[in-house]
C-alpha atoms as a PDB file:
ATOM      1  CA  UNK A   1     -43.726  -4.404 -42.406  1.00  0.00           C
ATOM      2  CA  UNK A   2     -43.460  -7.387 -44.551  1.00  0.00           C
ATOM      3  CA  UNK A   3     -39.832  -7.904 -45.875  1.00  0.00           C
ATOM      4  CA  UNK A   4     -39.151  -8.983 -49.324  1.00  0.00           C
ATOM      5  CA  UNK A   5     -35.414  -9.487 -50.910  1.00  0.00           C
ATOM      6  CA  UNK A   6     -33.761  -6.353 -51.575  1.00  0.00           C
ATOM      7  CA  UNK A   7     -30.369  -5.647 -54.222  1.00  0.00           C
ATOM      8  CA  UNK A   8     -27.353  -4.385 -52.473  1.00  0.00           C
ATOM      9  CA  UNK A   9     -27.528  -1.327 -54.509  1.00  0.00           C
ATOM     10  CA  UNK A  10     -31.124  -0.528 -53.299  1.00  0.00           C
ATOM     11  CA  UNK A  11     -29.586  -1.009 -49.374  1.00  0.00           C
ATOM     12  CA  UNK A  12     -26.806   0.945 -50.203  1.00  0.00           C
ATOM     13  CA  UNK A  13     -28.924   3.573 -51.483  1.00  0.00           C
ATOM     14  CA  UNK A  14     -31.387   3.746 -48.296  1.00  0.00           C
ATOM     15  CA  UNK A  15     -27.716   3.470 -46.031  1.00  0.00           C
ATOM     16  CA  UNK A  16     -26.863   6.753 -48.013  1.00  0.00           C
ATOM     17  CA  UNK A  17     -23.722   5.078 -49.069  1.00  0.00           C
ATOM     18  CA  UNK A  18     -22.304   3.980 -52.642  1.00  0.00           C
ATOM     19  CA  UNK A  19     -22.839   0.275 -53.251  1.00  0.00           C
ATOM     20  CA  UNK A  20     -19.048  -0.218 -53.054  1.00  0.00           C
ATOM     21  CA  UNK A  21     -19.112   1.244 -49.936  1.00  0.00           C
ATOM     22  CA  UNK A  22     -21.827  -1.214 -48.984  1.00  0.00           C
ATOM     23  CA  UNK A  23     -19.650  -3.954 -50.234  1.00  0.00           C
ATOM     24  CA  UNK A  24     -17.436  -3.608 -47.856  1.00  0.00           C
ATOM     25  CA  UNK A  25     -19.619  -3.094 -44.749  1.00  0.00           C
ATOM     26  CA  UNK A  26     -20.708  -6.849 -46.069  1.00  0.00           C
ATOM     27  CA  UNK A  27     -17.185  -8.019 -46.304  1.00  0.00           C
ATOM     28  CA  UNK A  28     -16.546  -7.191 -42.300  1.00  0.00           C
ATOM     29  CA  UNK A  29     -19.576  -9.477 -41.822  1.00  0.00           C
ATOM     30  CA  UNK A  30     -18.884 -12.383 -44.427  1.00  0.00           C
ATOM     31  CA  UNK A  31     -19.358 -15.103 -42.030  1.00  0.00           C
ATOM     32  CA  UNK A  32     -22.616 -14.555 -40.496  1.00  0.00           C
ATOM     33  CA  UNK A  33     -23.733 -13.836 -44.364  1.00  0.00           C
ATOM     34  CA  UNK A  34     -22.423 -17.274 -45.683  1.00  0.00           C
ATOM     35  CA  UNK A  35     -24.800 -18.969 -43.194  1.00  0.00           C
ATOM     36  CA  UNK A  36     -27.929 -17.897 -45.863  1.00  0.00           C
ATOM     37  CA  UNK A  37     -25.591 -18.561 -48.805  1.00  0.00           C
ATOM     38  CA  UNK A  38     -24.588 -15.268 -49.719  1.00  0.00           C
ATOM     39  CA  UNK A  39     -21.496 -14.998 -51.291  1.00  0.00           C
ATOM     40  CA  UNK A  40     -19.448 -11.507 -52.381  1.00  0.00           C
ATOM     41  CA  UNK A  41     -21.190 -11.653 -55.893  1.00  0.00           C
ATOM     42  CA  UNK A  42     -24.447 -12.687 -54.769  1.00  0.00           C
ATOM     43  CA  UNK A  43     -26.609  -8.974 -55.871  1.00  0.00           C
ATOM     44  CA  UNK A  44     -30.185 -10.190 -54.323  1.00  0.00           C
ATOM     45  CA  UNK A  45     -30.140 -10.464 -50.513  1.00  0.00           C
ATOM     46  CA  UNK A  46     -33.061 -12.445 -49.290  1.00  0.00           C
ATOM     47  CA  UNK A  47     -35.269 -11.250 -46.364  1.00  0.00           C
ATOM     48  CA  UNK A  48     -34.005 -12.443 -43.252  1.00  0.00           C
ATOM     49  CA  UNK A  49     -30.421 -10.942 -44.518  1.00  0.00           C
ATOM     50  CA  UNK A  50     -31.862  -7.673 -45.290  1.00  0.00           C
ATOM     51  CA  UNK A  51     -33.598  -7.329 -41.829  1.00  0.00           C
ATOM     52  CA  UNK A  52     -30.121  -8.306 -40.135  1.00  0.00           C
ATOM     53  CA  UNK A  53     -28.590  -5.910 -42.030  1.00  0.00           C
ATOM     54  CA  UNK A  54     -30.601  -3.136 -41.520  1.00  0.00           C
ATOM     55  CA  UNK A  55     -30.859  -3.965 -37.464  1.00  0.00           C
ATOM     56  CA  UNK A  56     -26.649  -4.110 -37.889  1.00  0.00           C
ATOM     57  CA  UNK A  57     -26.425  -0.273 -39.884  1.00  0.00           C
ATOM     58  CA  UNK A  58     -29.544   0.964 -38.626  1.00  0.00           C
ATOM     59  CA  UNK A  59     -31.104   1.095 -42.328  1.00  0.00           C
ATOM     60  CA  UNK A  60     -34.932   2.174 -41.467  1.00  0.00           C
ATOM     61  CA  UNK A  61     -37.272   0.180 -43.384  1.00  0.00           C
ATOM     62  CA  UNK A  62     -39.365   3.797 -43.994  1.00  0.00           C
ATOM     63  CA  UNK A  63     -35.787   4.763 -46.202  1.00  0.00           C
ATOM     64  CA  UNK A  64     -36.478   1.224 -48.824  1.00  0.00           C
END
């Protein structure tokens, strides 16, 4: 599987789960996310934040 950057709303879509909802399953986890820069506004996640994420809400990489 190669991983590329993903938009919260495409995560939050694959998570089954409105962006805003997504939002704040990222807010719970702001400090590990601020070590790769992303901030609450940032929209495109790069890769290595998208595969945390996914291992963290067990978001398959079949459902993106």
């Amino acid at each position: 599987m190669i991983l590329k950057s993903y938009y919260k709303n495409e995560l939050a879509r694959a998570a089954g789960v409105s962006t805003r909802t997504f939002c704040r399953w990222l807010k719970q986890q702001r400090e590990q996310l601020s070590q790769w820069g992303i901030t609450p506004r940032t929209q495109l996640l790069p890769p290595v934040a998208v595969q945390w994420i996914c291992a963290q809400y067990g978001i398959g990489f079949d459902e993106l």
